[in-house]
N, C-alpha and C. Protein backbone atom coordinates (compact mmCIF):
# COMPACT_ATOMS: atom_id res chain seq x y z
N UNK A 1 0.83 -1.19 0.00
CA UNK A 1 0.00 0.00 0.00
C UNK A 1 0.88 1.25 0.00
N UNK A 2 1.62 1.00 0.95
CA UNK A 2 2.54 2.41 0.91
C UNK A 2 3.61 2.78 -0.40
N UNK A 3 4.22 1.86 -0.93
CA UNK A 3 4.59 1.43 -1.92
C UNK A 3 3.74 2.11 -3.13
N UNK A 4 2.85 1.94 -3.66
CA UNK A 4 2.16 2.72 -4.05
C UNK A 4 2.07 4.01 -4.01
N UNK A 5 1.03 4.15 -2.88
CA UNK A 5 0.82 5.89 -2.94
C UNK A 5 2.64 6.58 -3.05
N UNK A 6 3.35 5.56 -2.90
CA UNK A 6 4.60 6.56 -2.91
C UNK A 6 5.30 7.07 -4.21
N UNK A 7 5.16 6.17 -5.41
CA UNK A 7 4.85 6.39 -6.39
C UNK A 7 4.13 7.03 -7.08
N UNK A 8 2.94 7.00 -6.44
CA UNK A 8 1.81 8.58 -7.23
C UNK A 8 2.63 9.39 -6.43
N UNK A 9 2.69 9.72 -5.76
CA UNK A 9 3.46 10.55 -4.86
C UNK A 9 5.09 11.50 -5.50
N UNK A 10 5.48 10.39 -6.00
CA UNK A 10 6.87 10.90 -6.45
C UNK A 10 6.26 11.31 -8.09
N UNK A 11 5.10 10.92 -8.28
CA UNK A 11 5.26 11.56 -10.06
C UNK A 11 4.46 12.65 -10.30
N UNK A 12 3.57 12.82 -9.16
CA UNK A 12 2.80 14.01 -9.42
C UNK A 12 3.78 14.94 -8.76
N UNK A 13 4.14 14.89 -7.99
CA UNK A 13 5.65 16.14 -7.23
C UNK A 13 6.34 16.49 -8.29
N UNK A 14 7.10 15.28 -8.94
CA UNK A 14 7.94 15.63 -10.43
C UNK A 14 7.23 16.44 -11.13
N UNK A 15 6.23 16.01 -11.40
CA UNK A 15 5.52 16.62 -12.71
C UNK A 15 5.42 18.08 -11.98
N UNK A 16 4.20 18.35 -10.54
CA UNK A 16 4.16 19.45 -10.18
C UNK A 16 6.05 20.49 -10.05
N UNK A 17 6.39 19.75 -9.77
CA UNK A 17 8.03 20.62 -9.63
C UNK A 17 9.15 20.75 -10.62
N UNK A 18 8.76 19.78 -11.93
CA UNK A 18 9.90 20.31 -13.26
C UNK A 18 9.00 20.30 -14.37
N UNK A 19 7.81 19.94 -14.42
CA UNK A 19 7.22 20.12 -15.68
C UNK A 19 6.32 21.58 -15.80
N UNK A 20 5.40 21.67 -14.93
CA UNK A 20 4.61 22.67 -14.43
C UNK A 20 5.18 24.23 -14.55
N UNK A 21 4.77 25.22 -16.13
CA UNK A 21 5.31 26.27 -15.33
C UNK A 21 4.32 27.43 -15.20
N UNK A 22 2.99 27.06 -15.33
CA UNK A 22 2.25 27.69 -14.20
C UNK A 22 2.22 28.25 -13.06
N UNK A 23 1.82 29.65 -13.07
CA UNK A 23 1.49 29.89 -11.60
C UNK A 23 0.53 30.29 -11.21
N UNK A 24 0.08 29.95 -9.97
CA UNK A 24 -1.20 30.10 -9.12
C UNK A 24 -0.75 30.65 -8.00
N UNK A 25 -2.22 32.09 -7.88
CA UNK A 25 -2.17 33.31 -7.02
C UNK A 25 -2.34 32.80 -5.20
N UNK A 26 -0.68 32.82 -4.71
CA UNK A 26 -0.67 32.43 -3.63
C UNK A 26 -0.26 31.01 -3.04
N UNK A 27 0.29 30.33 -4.67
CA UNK A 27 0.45 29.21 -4.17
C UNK A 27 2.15 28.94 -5.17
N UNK A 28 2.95 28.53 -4.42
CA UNK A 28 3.90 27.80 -5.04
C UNK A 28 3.81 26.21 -5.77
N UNK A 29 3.61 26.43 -7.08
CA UNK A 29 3.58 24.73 -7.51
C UNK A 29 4.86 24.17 -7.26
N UNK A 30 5.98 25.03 -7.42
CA UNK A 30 7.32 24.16 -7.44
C UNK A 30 7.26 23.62 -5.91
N UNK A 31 6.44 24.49 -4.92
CA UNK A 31 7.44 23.94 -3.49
C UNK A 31 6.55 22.45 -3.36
N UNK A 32 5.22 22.92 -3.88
CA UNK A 32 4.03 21.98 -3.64
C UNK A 32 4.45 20.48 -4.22
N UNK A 33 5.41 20.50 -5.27
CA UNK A 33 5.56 19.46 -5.67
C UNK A 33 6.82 18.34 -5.23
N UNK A 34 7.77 19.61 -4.20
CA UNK A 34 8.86 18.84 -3.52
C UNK A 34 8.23 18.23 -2.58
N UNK A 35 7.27 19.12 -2.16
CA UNK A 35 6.27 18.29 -0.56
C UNK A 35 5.83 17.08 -1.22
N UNK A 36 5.20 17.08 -2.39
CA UNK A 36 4.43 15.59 -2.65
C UNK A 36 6.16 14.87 -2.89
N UNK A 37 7.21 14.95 -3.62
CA UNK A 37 7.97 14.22 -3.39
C UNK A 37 8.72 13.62 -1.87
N UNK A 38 8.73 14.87 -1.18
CA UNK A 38 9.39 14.27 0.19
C UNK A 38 8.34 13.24 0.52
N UNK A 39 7.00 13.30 0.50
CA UNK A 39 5.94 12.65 0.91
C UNK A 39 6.10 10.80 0.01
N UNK A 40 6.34 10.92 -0.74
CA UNK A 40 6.93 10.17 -1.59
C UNK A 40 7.73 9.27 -1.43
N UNK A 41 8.64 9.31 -1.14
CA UNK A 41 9.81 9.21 -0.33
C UNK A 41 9.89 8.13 0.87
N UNK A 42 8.99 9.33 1.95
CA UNK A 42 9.11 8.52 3.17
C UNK A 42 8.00 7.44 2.96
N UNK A 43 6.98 7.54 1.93
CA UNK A 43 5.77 6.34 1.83
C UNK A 43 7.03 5.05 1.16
N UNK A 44 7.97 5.28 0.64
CA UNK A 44 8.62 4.35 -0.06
C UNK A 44 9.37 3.33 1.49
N UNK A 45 10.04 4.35 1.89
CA UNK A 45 10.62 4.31 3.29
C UNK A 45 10.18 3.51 3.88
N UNK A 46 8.89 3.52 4.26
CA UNK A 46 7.73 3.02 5.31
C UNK A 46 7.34 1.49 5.00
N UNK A 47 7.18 1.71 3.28
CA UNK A 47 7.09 0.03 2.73
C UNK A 47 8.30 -0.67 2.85
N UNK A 48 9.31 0.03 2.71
CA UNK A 48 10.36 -0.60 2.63
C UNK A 48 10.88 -1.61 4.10
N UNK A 49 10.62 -0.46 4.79
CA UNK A 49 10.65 -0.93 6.59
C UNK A 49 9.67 -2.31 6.45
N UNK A 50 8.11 -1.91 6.55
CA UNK A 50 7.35 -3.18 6.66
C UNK A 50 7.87 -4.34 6.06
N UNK A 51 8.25 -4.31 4.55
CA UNK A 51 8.50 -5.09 3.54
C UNK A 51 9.45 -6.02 4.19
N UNK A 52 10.58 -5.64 4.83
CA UNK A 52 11.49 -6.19 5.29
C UNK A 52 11.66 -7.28 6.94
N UNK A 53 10.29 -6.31 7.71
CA UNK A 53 9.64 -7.11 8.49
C UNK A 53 8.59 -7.99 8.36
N UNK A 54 8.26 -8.55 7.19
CA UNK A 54 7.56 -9.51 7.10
C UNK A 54 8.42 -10.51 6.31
N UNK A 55 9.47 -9.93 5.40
CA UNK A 55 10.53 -10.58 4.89
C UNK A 55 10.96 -11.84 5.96
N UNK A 56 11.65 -11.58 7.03
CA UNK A 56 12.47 -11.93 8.05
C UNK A 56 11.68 -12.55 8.80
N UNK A 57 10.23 -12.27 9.13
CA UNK A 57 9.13 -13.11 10.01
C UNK A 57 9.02 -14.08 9.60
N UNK A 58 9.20 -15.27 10.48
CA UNK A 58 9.04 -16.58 10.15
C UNK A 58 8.04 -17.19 11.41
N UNK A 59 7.49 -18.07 11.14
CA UNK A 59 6.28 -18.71 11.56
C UNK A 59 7.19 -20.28 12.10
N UNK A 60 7.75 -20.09 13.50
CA UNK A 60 8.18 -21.59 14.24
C UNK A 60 7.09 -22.23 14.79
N UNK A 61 7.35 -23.25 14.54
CA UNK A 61 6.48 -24.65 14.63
C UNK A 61 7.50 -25.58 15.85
N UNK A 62 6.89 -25.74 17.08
CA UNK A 62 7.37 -26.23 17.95
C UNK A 62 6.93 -27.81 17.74
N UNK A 63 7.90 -28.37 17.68
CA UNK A 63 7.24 -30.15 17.53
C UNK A 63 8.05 -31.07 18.88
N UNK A 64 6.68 -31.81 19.22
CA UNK A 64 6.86 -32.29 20.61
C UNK A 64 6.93 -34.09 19.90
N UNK A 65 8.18 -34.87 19.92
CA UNK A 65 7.98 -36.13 20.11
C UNK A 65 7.67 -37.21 21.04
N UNK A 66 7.16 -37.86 21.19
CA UNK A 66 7.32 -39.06 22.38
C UNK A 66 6.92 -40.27 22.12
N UNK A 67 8.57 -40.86 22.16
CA UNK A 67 8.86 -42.37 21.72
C UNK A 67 9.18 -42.88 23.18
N UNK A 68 7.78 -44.68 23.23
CA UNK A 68 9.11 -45.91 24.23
C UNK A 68 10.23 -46.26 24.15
N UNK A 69 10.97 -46.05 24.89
CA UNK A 69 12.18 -46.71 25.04
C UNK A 69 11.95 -48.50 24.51
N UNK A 70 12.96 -48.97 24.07
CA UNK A 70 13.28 -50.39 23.75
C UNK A 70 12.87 -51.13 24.50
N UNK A 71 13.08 -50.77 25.86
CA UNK A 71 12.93 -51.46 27.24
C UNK A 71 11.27 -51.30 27.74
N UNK A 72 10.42 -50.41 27.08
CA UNK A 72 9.19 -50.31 27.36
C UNK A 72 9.03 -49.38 28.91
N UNK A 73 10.07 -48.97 29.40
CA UNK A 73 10.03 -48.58 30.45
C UNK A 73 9.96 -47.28 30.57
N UNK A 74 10.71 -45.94 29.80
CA UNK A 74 10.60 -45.09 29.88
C UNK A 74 9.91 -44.31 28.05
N UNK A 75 9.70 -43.16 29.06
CA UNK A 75 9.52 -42.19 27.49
C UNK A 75 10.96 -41.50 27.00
N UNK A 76 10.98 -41.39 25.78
CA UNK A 76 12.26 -40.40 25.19
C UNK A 76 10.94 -38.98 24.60
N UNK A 77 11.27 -38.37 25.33
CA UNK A 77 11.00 -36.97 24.23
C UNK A 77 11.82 -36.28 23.51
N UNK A 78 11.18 -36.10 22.55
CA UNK A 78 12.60 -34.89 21.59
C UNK A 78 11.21 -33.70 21.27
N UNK A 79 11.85 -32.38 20.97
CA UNK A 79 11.28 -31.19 20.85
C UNK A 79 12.16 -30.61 19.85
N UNK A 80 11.72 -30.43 18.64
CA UNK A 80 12.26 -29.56 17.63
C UNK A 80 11.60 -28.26 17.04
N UNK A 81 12.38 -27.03 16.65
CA UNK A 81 11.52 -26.07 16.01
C UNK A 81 11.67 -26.71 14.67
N UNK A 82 10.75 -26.63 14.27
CA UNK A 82 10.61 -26.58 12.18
C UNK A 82 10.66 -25.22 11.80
């Protein structure tokens, strides 16, 4: 998601800040369009962060064994992560 809007983000800024040479009474398009880029930016940032924490998240699976001994007398447990 963030990923996205960060991309509209970075092309309407471009466009508003090197293509655009319009001006409107009271308003800067050039600054308006660095804001949508900084905005841009950190939405990239933000996916990038998440992206990387779900990257690395892994899902352990605790596994519990229990085997008789030969002798019928005791239990062996073993416990592994998968």
């Amino acid at each position: 998601m963030f990923v996205g809007l960060g991309i509209i983000l970075l092309v309407l800024g471009g466009i508003l800040a090197f293509a655009v040479s319009e001006s409107l009474e009271g308003i800067d398009l050039v600054m308006v369009g660095w804001i949508l880029i900084a905005g841009g930016v950190l939405s990239l940032v933000i996916g990038a962060i998440q992206g990387l924490g779900w990257m690395t998240a892994r899902r352990t699976q605790m596994r519990t064994e229990r085997h008789m001994s030969d002798d019928g007398q005791h239990y062996v447990e073993e416990t592994r992560a998968d």
